[in-house]
N, C-alpha and C. Protein backbone atom coordinates (compact mmCIF):
# COMPACT_ATOMS: atom_id res chain seq x y z
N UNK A 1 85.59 92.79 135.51
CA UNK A 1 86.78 92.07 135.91
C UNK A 1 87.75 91.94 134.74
N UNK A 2 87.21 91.53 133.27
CA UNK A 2 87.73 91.60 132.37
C UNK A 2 87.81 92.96 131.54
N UNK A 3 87.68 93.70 132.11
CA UNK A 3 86.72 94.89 131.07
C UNK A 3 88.33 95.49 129.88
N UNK A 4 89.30 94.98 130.60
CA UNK A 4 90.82 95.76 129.75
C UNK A 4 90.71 94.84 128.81
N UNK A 5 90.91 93.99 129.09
CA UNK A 5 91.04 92.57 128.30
C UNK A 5 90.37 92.19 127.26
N UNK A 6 88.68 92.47 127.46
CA UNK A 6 87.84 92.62 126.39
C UNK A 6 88.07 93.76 125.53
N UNK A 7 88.66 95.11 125.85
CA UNK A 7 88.43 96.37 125.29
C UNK A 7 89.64 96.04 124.28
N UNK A 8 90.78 95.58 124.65
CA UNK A 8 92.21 95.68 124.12
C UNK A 8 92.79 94.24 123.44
N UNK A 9 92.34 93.40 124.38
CA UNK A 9 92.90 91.79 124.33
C UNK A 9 92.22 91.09 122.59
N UNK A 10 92.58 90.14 122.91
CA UNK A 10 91.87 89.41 121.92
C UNK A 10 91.65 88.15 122.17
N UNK A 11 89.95 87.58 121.83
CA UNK A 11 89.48 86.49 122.63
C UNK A 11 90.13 85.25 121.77
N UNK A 12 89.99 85.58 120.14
CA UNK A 12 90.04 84.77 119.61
C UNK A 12 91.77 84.12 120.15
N UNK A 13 92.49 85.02 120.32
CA UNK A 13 93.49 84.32 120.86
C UNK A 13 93.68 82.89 121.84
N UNK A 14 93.25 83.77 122.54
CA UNK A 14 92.96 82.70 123.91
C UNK A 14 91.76 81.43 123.46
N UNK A 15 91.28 81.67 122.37
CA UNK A 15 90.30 80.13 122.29
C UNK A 15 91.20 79.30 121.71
N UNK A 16 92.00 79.96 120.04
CA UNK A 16 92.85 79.36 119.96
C UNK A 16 93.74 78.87 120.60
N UNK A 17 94.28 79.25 121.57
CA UNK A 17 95.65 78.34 122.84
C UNK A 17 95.10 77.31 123.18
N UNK A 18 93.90 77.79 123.87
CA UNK A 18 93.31 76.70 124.82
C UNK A 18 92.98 75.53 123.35
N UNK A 19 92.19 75.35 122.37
CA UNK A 19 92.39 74.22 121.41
C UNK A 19 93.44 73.77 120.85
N UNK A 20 94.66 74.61 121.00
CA UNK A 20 95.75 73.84 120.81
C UNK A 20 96.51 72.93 121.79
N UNK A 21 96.56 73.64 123.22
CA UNK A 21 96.81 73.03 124.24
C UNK A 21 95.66 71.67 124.61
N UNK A 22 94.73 71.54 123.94
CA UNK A 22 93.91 70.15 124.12
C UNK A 22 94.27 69.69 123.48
N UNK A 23 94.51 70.15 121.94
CA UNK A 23 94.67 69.20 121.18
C UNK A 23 96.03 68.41 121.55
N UNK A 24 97.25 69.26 121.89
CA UNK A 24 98.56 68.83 122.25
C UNK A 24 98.50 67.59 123.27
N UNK A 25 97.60 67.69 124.17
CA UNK A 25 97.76 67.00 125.39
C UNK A 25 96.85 65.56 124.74
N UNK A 26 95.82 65.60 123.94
CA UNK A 26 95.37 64.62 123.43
C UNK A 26 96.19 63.54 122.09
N UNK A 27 97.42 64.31 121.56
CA UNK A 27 97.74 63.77 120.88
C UNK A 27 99.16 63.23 121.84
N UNK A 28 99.62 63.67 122.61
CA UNK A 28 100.67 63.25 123.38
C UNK A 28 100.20 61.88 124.12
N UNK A 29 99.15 62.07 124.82
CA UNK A 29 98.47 60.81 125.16
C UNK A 29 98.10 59.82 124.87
N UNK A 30 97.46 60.28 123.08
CA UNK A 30 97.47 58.92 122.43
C UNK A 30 98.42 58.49 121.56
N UNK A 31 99.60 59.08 121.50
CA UNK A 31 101.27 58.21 121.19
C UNK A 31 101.58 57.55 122.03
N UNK A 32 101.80 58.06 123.84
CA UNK A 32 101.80 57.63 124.34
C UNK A 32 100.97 55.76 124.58
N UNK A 33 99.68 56.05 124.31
CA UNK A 33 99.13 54.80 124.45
C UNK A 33 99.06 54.00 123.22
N UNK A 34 99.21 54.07 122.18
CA UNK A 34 99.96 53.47 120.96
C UNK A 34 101.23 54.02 120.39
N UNK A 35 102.49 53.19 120.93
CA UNK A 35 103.14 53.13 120.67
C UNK A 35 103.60 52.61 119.13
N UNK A 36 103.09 51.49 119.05
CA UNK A 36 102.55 51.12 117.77
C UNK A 36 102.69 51.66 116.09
N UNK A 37 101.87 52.68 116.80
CA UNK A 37 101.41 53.63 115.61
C UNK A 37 100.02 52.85 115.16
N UNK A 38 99.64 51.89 115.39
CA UNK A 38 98.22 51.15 114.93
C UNK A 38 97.53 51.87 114.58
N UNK A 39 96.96 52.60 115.93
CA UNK A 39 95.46 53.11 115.46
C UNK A 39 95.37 54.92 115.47
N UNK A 40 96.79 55.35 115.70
CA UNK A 40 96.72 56.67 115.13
C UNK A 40 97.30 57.08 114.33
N UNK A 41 96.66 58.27 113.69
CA UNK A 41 97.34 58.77 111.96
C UNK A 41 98.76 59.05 112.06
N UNK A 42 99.36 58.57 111.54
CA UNK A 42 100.37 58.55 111.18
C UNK A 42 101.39 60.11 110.78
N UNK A 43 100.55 60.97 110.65
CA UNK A 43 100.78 62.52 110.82
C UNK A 43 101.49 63.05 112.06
N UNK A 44 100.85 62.34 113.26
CA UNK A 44 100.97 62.90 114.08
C UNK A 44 102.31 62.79 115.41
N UNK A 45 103.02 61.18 114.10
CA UNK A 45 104.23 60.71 114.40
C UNK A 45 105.54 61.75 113.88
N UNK A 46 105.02 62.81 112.86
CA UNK A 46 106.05 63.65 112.22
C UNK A 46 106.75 64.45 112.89
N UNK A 47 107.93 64.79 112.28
CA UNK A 47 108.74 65.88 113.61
C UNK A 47 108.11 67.07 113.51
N UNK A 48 106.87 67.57 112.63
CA UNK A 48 106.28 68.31 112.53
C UNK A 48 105.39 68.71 113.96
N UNK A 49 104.87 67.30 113.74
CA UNK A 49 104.35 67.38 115.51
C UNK A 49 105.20 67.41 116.59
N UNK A 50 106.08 67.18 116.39
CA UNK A 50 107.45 67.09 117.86
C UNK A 50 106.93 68.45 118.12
N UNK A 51 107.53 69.69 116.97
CA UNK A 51 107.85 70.68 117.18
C UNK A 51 106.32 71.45 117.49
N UNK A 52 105.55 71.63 116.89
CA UNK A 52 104.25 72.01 117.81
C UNK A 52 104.23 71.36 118.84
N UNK A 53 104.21 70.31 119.25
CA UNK A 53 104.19 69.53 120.47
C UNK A 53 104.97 70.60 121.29
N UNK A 54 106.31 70.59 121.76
CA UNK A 54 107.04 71.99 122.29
C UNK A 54 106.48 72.95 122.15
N UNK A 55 106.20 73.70 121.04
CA UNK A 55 105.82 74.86 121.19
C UNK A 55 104.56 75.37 121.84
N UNK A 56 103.41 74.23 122.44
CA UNK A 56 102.56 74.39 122.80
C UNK A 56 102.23 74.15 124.17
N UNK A 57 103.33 73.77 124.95
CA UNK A 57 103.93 73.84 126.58
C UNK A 57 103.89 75.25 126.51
N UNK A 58 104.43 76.29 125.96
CA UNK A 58 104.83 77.88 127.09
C UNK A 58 103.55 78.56 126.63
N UNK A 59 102.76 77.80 125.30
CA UNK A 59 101.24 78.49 124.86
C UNK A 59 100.65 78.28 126.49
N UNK A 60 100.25 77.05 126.72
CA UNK A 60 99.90 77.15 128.11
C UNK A 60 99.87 78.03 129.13
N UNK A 61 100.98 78.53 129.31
CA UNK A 61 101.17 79.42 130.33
C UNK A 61 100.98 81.01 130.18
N UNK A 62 101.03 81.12 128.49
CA UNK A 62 101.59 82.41 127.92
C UNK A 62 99.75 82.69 128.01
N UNK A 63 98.82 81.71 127.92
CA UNK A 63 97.49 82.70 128.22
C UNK A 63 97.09 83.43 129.55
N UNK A 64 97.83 82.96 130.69
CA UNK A 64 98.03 83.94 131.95
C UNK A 64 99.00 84.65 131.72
N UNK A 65 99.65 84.53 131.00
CA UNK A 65 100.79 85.93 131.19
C UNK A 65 99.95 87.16 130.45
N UNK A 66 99.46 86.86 128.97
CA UNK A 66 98.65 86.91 127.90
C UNK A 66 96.97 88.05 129.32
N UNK A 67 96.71 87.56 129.70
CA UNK A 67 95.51 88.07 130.39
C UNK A 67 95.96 89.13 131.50
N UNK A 68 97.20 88.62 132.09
CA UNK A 68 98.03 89.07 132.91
C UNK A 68 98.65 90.64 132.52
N UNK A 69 99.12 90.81 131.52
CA UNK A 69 99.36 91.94 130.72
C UNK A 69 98.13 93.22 131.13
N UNK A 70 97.06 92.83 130.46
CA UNK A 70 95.52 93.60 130.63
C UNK A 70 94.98 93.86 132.24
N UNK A 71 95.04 92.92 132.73
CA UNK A 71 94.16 92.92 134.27
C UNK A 71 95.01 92.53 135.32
N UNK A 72 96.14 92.64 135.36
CA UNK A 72 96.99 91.88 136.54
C UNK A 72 97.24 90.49 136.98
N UNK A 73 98.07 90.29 138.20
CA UNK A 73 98.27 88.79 138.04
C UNK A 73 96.93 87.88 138.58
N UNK A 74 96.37 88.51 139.83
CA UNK A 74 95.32 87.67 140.69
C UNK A 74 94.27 87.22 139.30
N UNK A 75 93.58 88.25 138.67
CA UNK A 75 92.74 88.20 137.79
C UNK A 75 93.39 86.97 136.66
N UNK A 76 94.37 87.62 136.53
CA UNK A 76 94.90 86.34 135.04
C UNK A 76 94.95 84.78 135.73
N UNK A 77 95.56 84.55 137.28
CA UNK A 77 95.49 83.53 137.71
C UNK A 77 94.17 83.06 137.50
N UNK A 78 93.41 83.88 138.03
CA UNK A 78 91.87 82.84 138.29
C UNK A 78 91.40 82.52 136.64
N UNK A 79 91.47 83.61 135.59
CA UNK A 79 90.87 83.47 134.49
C UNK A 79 91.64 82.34 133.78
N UNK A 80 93.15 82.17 133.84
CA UNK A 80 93.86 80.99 133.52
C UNK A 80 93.44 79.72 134.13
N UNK A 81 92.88 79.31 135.38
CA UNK A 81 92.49 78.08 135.83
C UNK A 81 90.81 78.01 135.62
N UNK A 82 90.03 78.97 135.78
CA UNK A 82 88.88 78.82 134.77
C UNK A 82 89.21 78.58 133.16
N UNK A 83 89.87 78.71 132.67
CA UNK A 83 89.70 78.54 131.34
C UNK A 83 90.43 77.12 131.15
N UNK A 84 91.61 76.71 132.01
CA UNK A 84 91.76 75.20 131.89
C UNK A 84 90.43 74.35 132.36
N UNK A 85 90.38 74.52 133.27
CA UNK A 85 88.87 73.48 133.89
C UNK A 85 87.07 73.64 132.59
N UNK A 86 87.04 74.77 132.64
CA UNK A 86 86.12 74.83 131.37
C UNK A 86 86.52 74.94 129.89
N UNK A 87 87.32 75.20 130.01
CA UNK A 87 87.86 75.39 127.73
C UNK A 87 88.10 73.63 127.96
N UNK A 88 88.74 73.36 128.39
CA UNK A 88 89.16 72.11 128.34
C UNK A 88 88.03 70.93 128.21
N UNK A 89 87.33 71.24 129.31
CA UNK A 89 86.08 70.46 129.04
C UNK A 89 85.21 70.48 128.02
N UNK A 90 84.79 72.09 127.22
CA UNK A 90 83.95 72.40 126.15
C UNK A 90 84.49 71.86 125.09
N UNK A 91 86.20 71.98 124.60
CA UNK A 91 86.93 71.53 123.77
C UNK A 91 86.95 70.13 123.51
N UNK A 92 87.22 69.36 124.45
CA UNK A 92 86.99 68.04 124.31
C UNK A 92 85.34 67.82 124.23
N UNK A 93 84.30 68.34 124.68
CA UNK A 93 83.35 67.70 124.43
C UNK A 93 82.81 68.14 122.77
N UNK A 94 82.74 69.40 122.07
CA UNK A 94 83.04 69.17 121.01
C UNK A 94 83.58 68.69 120.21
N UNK A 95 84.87 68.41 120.60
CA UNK A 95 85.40 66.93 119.72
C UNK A 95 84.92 65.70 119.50
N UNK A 96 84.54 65.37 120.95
CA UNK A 96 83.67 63.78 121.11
C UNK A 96 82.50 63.39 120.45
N UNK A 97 81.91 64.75 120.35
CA UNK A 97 80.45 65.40 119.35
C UNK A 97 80.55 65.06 117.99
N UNK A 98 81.34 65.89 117.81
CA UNK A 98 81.69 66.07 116.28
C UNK A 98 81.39 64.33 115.56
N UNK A 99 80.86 64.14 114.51
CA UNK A 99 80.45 62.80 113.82
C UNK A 99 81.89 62.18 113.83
N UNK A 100 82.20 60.75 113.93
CA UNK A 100 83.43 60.08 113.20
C UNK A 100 83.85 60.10 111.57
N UNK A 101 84.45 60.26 111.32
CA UNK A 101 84.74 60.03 109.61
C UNK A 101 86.36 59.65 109.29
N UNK A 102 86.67 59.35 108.39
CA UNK A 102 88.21 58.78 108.34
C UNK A 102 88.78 59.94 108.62
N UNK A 103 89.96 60.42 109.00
CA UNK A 103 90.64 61.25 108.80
C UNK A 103 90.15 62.14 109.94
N UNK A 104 88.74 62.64 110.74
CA UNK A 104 88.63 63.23 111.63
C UNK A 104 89.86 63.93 112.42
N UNK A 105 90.51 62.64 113.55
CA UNK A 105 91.38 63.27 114.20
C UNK A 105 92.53 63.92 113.76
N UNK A 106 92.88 63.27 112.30
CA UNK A 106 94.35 64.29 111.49
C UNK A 106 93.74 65.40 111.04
N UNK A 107 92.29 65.85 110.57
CA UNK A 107 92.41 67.08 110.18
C UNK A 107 92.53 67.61 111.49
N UNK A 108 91.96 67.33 112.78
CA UNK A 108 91.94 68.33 113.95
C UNK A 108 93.55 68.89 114.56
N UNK A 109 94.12 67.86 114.09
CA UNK A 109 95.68 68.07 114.64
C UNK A 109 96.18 68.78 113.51
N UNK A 110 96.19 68.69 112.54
CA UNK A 110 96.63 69.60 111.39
C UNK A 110 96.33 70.99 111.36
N UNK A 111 95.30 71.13 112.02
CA UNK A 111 94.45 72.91 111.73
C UNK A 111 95.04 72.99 113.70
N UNK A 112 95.80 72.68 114.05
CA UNK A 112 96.19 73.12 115.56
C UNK A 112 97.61 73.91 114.70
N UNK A 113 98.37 73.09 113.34
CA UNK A 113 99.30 74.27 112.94
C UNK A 113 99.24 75.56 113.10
N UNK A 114 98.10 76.00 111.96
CA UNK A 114 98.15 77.60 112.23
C UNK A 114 97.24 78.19 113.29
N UNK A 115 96.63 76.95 113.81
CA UNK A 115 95.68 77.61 115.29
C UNK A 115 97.27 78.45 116.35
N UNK A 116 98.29 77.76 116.16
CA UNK A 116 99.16 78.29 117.44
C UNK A 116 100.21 79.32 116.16
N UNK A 117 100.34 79.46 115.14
CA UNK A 117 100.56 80.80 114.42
C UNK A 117 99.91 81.56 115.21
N UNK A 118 98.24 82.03 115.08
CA UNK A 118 97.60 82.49 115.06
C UNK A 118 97.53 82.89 116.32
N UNK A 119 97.54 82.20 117.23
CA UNK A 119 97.50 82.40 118.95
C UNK A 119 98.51 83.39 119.43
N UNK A 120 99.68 82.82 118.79
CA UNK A 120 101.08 83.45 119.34
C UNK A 120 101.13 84.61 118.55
N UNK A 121 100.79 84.98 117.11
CA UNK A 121 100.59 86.17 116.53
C UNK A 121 99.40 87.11 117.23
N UNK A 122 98.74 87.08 117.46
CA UNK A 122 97.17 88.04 117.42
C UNK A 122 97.96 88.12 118.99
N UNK A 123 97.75 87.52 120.02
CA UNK A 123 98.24 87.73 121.36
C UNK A 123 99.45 88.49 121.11
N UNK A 124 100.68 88.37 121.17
CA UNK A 124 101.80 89.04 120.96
C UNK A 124 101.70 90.64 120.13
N UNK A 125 100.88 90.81 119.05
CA UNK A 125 100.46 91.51 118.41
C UNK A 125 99.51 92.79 119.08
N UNK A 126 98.66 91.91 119.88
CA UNK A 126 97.76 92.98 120.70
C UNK A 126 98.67 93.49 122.26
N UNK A 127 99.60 92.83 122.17
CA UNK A 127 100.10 93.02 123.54
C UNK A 127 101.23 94.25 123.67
N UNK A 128 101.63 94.48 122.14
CA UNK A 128 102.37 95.21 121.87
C UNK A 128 101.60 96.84 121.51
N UNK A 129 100.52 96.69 121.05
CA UNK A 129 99.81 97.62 120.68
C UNK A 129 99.62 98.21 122.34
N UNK A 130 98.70 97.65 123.03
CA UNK A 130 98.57 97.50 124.40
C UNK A 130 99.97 98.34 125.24
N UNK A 131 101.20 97.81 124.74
CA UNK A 131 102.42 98.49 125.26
C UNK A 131 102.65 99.72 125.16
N UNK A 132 101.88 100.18 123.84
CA UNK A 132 101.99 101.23 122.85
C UNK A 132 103.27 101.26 121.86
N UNK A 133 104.10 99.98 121.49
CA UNK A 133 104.75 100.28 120.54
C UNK A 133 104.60 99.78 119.26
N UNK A 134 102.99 99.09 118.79
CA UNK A 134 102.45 99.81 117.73
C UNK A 134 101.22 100.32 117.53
N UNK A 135 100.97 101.14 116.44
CA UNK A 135 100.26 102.13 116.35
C UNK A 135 98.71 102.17 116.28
């Protein structure tokens, strides 16, 4: 079902989206619920985050377009809503896992920087190869 996708695609892409798109939706939520700023790092108030924050809405979508490219649309649909319902779940439950320590949740939001470099490069990158216009 995947067999283009695996041969050509790149997975690491798509793990990266999907942990950035958790992470996005987890840090939007908890600004949302401290307004404050109390009890979250203070990092994640930066316009640094605004702007990943945006940029990680069309990541969302761009992993069905992203799968869509390789195997068509039906296939990318279903593999796009499997991978929200399970990445999403595995992602957050490794997080919840992971031990507490100070700073925990700012390093996780910090390494979502070049997680969505990385997403939007390697995807875009293979997709073009894939096109055949590079080599």
């Amino acid at each position: 079902m995947l067999a283009n996708f695996v041969e050509n695609g790149s997975w690491l892409s798509v793990v990266l989206a999907e942990y950035v798109t958790v992470m996005m939706l987890r840090i939007g939520a908890d600004t949302k619920r401290d307004p404050e700023r109390l009890n979250t790092p203070g990092i994640i108030h930066n316009l640094t985050f605004t702007i990943v924050m945006f940029l990680s809405i069309p990541l969302t979508f761009w992993i069905a377009v992203y799968i869509g490219f390789f195997e068509g649309f039906w296939t990318a649909f279903i593999a796009w809503f499997l991978l929200q319902i399970i990445g999403t779940f595995i992602i957050n439950l490794a997080i919840n896992i992971t031990p507490a320590f100070p700073g925990k949740y700012a390093i996780l939001a910090i390494l979502s920087i070049p997680a969505i470099v990385f997403a939007y490069g390697l995807s875009i990158y293979s997709s073009l190869k894939w096109f055949g216009y590079l080599p």
